[in-house]
Protein backbone atom coordinates (compact mmCIF):
# COMPACT_ATOMS: atom_id res chain seq x y z
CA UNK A 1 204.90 -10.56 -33.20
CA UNK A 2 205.05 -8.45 -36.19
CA UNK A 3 204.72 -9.57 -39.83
CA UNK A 4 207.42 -9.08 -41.96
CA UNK A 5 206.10 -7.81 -45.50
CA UNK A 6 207.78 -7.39 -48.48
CA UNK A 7 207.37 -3.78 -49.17
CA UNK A 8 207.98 -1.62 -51.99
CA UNK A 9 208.14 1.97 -51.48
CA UNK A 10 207.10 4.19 -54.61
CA UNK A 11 208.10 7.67 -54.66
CA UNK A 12 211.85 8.53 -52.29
CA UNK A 13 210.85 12.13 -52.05
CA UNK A 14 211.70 13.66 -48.20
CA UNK A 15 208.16 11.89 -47.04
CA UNK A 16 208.47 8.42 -48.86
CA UNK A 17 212.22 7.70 -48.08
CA UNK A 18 211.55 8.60 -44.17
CA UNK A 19 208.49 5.94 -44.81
CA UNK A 20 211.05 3.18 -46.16
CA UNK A 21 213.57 3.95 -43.78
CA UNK A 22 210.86 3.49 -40.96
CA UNK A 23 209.77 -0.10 -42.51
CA UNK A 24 213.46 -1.11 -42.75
CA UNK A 25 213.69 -0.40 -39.04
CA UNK A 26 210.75 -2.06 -38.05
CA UNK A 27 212.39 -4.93 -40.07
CA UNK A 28 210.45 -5.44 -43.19
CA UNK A 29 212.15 -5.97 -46.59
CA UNK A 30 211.63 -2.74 -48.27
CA UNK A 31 212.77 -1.83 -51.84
CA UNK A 32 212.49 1.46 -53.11
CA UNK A 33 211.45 2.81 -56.73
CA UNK A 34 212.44 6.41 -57.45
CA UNK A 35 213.05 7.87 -60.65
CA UNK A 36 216.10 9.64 -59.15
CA UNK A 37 218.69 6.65 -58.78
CA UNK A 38 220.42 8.08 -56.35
CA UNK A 39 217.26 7.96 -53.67
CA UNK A 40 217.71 4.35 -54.43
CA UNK A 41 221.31 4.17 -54.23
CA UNK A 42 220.51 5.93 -51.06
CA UNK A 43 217.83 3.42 -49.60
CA UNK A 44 220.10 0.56 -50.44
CA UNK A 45 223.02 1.81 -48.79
CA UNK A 46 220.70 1.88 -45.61
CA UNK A 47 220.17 -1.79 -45.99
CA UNK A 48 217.29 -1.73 -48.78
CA UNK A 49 216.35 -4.43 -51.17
CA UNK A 50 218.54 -4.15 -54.31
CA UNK A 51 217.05 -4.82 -57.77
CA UNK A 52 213.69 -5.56 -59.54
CA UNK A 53 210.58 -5.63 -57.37
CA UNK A 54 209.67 -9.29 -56.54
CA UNK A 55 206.50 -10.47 -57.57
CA UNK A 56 205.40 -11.52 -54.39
CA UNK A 57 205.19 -7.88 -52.53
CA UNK A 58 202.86 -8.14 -49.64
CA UNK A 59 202.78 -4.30 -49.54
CA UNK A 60 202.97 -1.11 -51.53
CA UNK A 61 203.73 2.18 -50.25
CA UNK A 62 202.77 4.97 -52.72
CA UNK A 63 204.03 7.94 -51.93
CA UNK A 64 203.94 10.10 -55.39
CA UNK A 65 203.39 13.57 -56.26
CA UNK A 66 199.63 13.34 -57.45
CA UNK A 67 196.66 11.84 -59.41
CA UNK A 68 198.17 10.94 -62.33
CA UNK A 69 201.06 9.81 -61.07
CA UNK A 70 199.66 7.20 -58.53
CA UNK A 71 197.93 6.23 -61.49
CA UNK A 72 200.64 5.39 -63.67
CA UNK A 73 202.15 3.54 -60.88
CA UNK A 74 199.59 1.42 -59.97
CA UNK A 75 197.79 0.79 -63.45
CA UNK A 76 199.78 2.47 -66.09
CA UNK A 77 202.11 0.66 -68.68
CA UNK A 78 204.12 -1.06 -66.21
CA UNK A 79 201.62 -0.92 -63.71
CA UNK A 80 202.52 -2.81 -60.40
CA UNK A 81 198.96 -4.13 -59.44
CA UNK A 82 198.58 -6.39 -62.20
CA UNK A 83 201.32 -8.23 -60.87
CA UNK A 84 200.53 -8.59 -57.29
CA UNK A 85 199.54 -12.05 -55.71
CA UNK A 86 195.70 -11.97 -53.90
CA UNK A 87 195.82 -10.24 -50.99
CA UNK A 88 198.72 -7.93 -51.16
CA UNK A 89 197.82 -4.23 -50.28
CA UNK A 90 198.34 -1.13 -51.98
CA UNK A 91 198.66 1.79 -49.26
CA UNK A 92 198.60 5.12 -51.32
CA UNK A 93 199.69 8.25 -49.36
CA UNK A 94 199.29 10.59 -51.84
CA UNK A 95 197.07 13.67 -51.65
CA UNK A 96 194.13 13.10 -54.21
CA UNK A 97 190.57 13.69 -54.69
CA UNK A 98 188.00 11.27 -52.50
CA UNK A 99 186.67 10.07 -56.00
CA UNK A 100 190.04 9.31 -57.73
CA UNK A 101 190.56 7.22 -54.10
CA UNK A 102 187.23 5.37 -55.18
CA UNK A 103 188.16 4.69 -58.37
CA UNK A 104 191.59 3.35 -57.42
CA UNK A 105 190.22 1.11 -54.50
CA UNK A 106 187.82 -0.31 -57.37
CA UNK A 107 189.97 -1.13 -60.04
CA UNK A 108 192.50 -2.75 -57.35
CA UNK A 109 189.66 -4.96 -55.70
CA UNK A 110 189.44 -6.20 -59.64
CA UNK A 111 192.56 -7.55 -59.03
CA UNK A 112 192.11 -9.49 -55.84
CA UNK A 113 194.34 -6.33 -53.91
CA UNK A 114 193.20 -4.43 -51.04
CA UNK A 115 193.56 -0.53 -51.13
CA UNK A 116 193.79 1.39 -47.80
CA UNK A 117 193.21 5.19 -49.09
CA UNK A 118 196.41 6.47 -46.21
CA UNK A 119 197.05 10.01 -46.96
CA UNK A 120 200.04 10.96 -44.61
CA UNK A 121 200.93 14.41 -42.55
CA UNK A 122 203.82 15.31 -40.42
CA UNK A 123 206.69 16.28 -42.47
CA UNK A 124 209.68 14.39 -43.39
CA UNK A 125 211.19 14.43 -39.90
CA UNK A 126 208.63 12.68 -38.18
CA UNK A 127 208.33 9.77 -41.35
CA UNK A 128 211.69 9.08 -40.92
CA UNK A 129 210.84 8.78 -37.16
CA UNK A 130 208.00 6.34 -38.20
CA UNK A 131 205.93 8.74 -36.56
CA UNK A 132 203.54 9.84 -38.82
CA UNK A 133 199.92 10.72 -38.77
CA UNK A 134 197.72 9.27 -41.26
CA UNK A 135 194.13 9.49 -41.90
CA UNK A 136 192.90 6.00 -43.46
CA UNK A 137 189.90 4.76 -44.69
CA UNK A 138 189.20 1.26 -46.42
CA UNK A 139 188.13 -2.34 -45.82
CA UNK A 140 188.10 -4.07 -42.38
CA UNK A 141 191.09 -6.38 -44.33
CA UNK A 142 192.54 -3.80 -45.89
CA UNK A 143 193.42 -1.91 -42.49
CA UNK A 144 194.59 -5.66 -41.31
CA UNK A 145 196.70 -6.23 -44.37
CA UNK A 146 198.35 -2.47 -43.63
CA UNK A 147 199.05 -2.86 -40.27
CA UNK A 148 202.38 -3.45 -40.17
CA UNK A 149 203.40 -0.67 -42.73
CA UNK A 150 201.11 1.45 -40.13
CA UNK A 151 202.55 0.10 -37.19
CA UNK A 152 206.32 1.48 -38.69
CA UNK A 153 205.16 4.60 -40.26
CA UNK A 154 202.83 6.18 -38.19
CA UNK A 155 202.39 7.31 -34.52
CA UNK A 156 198.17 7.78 -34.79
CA UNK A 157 196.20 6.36 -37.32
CA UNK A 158 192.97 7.87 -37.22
CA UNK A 159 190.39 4.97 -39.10
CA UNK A 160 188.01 7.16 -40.90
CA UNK A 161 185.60 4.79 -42.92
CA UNK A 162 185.12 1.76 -44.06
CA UNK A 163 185.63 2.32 -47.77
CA UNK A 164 188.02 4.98 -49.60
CA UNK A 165 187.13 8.36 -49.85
CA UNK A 166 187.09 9.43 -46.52
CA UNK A 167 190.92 10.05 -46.00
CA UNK A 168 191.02 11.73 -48.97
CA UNK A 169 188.34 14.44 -47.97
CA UNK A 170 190.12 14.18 -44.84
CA UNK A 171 193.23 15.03 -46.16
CA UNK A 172 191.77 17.67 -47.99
CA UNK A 173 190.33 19.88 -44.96
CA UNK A 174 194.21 19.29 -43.27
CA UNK A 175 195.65 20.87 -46.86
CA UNK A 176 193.30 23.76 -46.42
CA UNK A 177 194.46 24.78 -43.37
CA UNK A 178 198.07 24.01 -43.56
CA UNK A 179 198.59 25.89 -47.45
CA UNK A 180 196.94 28.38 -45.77
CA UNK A 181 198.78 28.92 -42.65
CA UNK A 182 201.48 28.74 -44.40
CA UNK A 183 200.75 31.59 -46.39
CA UNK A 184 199.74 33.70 -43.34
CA UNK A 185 202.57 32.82 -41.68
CA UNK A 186 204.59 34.59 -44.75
CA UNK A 187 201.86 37.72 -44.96
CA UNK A 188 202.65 38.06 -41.20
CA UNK A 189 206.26 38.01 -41.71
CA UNK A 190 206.72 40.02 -44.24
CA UNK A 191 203.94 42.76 -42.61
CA UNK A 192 206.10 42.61 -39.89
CA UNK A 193 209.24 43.38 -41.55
CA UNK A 194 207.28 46.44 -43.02
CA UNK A 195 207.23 47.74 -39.24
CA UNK A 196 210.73 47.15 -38.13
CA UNK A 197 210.53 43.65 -36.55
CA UNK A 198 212.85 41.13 -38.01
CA UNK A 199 211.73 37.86 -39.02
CA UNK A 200 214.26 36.41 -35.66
CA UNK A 201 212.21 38.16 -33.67
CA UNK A 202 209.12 37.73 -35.06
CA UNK A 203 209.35 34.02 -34.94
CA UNK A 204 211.18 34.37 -31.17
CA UNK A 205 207.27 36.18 -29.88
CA UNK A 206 204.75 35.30 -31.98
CA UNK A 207 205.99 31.81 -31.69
CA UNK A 208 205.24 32.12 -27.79
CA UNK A 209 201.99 33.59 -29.11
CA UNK A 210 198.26 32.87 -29.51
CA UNK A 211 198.60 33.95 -33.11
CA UNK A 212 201.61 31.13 -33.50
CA UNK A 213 200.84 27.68 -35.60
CA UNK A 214 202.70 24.38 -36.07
CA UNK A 215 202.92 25.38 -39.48
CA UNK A 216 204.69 28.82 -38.69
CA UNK A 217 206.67 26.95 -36.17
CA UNK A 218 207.64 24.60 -38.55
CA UNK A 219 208.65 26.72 -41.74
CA UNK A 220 209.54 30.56 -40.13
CA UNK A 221 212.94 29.24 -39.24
CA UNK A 222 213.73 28.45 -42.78
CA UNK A 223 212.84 32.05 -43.61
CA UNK A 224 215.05 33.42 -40.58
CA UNK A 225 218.30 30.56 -41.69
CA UNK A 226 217.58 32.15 -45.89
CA UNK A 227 217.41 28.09 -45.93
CA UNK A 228 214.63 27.53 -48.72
CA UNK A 229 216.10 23.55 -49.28
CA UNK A 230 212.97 21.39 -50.22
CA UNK A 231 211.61 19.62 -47.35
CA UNK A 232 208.29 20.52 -49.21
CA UNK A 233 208.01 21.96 -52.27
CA UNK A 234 205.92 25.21 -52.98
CA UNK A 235 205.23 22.86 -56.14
CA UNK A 236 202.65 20.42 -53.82
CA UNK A 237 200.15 23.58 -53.05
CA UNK A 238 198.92 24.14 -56.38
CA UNK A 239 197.84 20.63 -56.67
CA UNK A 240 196.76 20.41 -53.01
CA UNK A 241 194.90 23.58 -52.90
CA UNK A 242 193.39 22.70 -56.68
CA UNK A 243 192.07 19.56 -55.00
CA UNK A 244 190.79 21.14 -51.92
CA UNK A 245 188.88 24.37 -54.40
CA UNK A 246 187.48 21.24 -56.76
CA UNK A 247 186.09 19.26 -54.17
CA UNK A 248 184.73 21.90 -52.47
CA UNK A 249 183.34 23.20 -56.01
CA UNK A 250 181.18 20.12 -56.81
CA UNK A 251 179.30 20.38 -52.93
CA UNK A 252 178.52 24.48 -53.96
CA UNK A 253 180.89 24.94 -51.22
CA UNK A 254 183.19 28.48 -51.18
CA UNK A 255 186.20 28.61 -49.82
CA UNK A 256 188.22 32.25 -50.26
CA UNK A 257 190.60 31.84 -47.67
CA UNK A 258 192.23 28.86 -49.85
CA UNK A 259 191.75 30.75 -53.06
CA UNK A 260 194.10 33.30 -51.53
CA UNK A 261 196.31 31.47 -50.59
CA UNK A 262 196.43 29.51 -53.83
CA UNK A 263 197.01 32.61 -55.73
CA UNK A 264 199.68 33.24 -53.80
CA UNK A 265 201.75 29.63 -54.76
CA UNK A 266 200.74 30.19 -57.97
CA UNK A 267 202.82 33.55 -58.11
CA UNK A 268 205.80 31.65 -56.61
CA UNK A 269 205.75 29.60 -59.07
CA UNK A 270 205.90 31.87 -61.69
CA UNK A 271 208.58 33.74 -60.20
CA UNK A 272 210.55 30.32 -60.50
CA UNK A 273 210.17 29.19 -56.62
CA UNK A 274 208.52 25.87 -57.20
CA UNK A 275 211.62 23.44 -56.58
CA UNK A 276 212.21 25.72 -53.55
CA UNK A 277 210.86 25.08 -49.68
CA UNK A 278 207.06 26.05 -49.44
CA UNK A 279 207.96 28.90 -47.14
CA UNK A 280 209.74 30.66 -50.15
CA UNK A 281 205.64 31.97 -50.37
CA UNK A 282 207.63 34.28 -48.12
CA UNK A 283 209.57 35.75 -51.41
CA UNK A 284 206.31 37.27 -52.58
CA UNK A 285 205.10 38.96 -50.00
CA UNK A 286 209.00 40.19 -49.72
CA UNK A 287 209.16 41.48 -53.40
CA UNK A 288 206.04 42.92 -53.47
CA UNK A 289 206.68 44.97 -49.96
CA UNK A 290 210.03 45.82 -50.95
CA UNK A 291 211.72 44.06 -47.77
CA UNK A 292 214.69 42.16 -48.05
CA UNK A 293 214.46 38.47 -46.49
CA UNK A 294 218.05 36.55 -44.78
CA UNK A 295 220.39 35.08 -46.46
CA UNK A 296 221.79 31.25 -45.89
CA UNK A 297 224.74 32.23 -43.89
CA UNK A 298 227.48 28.97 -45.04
């Protein structure tokens, strides 16, 4: 029989409110902290916990942009750790370098709270089908604490180590690949558009193709719909790909392929694309080749 945990989920974005709504399915009481109201108006509305968070969570779900921000949650002025009972566990999902995970699992174990370092992958259809994956590493307890949240979020849970740190670097490598593929999948595009093939029926063959990729499976149709609404933001690769070029910095490692790619969300952003869906990468390659992308048809 399942445990029921009191769960708070930090951070509503498209990834974190799939999360909640998959522990409120599984039938956990989950209450959700956003600093858009209206992802809590939402969450509530679907039958979440309304008002302060209790202080005697079992669980917390972290699911924040980055470092600094899974920081402030968890220690920061009104840090929640400090007020968790012994016991309770702290699952952060957010992307982050192994050491920060090390640090974090550290300071919580000060306080008598397990950390399970869970970064998450997927996309924000499959966490709101509580089909997730999620590469975890922590304590023998910690996993046990987790299991529930796990059991609702996620379809695999790959168990990676037996302290933090590993998911992290895990998460890392997956990051690499995916920002990149991404990217390629919007160089591809776009070269194709520069010989005649439209992006329809670019996606309709190469998608049938060796040279296809659940990433350009995944984000070409928003290029062919002109639909560049955030499921992810071209915002996240910056940080992801910083991580993934820092770690692999202090091994000696080089990595050129990211660094490319990088440069690449990094000129989105400065053309004003980083609210927009990652594959608006796609706009750069289009601007600089002089093709003209789809519109959203309404």
């Amino acid at each position: 029989m399942t445990r029921v945990l009191k769960t708070a989920v930090v951070g509503l974005g498209s990834m974190g409110y799939g999360m909640a709504l998959s522990c409120l399915r599984a039938g956990h009481q989950v209450w959700g902290v956003d600093i858009n109201p209206e992802a809590v108006d939402r969450l509530k509305a679907e039958g979440g916990e309304p008002g302060n968070l209790p202080r005697d969570l079992d669980a917390v779900v972290v699911v924040v942009l980055n470092a600094a921000q899974a920081e402030a949650v968890l220690f920061g002025d009104e840090g929640i750790v400090p007020t968790l009972s012994s016991g309770a566990i702290v699952l952060s999902c957010v992307t982050v370098a192994p050491e920060f995970a090390c640090r974090m699992e550290a300071r919580c174990t000060d306080h008598g709270v397990h950390y399970l370092d869970a970064p998450i992958s997927g996309g924000a259809v499959k966490a709101s089908q509580g089909k997730l994956t999620i590469m975890a590493s922590g304590t023998a307890t910690a996993f046990d604490a987790a299991a529930p949240v796990l059991d609702a979020c996620a379809e695999t849970v790959f168990t990676l180590g037996a302290t933090a740190g590993p998911g992290s670097a895990m998460k890392a490598v997956n990051q690499l690949l995916a920002g990149v593929h991404i990217a390629t999948m919007a160089e591809a595009l776009t070269f194709g558009m520069t010989q005649g093939i439209a992006p329809d029926q670019f996606l309709n063959v190469i998608s049938k193709c060796a040279g296809s990729s659940w990433m350009l499976e995944n984000r070409a149709p928003h290029v062919v719909a002109g639909d560049y609404s955030p499921k992810s933001q071209i915002n996240i690769w910056p940080k992801d790909l910083g991580i993934v070029l820092e770690v692999a910095s202090s091994v000696g490692f080089d990595a050129p392929i990211a660094r490319a790619a990088l440069s690449q969300y990094t000129a989105a952003v400065e053309m004003g694309l980083g609210a927009e869906d990652d594959a608006a990468v796609t706009k750069v390659y289009a601007e600089n080749a002089g093709v003209t992308l789809p519109n959203k048809q309404d």
